[in-house]
C-alpha atoms as a PDB file:
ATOM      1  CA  UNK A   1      -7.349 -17.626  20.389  1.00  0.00           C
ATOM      2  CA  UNK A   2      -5.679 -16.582  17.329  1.00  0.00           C
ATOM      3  CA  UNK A   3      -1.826 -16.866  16.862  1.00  0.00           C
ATOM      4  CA  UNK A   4       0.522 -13.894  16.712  1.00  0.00           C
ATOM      5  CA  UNK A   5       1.458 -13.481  12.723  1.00  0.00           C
ATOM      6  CA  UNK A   6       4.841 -12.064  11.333  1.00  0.00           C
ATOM      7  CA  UNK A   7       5.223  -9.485   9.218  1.00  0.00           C
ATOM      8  CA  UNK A   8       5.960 -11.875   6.263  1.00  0.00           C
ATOM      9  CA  UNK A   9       2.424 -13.755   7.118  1.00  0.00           C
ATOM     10  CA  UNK A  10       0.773 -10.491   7.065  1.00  0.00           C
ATOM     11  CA  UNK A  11       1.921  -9.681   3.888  1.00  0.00           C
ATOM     12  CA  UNK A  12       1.484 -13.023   2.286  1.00  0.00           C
ATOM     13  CA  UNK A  13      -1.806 -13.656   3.941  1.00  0.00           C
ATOM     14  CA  UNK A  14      -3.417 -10.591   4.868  1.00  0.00           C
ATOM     15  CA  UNK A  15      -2.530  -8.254   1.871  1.00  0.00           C
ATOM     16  CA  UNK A  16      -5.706  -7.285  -0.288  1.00  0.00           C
ATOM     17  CA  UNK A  17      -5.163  -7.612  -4.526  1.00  0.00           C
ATOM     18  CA  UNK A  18      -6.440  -5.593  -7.115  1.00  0.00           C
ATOM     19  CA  UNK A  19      -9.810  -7.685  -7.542  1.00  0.00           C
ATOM     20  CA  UNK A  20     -10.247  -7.471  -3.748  1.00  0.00           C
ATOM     21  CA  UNK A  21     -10.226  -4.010  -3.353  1.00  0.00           C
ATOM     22  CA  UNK A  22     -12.958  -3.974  -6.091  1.00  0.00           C
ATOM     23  CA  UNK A  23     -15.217  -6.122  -4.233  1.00  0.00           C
ATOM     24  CA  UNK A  24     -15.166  -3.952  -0.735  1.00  0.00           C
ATOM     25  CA  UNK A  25     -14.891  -0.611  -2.823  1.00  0.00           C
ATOM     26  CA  UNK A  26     -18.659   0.441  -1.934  1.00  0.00           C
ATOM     27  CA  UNK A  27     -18.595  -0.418   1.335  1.00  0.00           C
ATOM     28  CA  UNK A  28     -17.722   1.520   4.490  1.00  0.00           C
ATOM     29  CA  UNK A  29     -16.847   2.344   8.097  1.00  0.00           C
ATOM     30  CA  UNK A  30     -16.820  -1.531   9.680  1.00  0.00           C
ATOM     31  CA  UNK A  31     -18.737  -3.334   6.645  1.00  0.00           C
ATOM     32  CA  UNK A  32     -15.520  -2.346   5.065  1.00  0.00           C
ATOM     33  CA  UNK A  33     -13.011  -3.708   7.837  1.00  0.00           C
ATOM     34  CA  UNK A  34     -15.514  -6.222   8.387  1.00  0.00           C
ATOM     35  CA  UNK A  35     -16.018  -7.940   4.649  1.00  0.00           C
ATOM     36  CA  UNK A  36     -12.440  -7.475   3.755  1.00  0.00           C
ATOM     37  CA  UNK A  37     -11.300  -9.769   6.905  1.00  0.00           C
ATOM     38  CA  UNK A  38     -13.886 -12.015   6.187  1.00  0.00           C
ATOM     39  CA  UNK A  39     -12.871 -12.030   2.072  1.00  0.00           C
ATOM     40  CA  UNK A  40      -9.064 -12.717   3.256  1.00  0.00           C
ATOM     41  CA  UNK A  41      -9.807 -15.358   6.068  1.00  0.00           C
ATOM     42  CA  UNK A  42     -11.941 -17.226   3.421  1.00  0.00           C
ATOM     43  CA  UNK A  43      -9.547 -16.989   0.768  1.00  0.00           C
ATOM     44  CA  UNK A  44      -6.983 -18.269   3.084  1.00  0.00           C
ATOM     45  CA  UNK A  45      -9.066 -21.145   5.224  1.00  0.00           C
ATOM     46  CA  UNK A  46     -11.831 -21.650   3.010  1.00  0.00           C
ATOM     47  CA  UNK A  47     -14.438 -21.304   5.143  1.00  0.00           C
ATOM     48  CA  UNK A  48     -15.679 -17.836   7.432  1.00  0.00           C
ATOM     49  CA  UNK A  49     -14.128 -17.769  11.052  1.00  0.00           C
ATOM     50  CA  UNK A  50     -16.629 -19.381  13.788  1.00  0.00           C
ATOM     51  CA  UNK A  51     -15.674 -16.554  16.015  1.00  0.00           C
ATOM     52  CA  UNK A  52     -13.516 -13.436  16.335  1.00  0.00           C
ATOM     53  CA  UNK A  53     -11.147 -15.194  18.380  1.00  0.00           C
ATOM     54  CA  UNK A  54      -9.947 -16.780  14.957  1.00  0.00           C
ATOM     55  CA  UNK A  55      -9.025 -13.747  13.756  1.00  0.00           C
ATOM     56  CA  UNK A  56      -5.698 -12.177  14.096  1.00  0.00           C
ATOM     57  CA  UNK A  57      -5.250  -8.991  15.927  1.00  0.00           C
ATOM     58  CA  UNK A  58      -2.557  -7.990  13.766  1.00  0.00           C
ATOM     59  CA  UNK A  59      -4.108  -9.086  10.740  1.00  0.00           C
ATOM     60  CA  UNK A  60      -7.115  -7.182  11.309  1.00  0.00           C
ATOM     61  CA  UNK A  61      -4.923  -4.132  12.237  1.00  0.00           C
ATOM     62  CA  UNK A  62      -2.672  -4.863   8.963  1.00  0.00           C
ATOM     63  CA  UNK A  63      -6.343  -4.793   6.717  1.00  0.00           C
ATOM     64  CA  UNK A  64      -7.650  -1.796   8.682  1.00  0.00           C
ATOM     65  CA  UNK A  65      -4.952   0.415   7.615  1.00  0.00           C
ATOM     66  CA  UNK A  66      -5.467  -1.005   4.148  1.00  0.00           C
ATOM     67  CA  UNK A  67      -8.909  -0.007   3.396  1.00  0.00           C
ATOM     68  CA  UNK A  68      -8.538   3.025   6.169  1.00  0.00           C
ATOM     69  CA  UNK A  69     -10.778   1.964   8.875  1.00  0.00           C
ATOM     70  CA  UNK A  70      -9.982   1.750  12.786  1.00  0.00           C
ATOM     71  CA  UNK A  71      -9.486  -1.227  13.578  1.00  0.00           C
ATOM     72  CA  UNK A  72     -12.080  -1.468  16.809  1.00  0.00           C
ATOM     73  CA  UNK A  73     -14.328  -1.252  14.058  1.00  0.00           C
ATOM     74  CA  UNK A  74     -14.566  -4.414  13.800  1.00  0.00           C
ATOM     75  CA  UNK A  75     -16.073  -4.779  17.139  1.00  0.00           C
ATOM     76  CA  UNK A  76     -19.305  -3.293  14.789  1.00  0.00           C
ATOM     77  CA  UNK A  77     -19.519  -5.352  12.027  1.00  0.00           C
ATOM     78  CA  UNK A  78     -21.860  -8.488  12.353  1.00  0.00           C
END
């Protein structure tokens, strides 16, 4: 299971730039929540998570409001 992430970690981490928003800008509903995630955990670990237990609760709430998406969306995205 994923650790619990600060605010400062979120930010750091888990913030999407410029170029990013670019990439997911056509996409929507949970491909949106779902490649954006994907983009920062990749950026940040270099490789895709093996599971959605890797993934952050808070960080995927912290991109969901970012790109405007509920986060239980990302329950939907394969």
């Amino acid at each position: 299971m994923a650790r619990s992430l600060d605010l400062d970690e979120l930010v750091e981490h888990w913030t999407l730039l410029d170029d990013e928003r670019e990439l997911i800008a056509g996409k929507r509903g949970p491909t949106r929540l779902g490649f954006a995630v994907m983009l920062k955990f990749f950026t940040r670990m270099g490789r895709f998570p093996r599971g959605r237990g890797e993934l952050p609760d808070e960080a995927v709430e912290y991109v969901a409001r970012q790109v405007g998406v509920e986060p239980g969306d990302m329950g939907f995205y394969e």
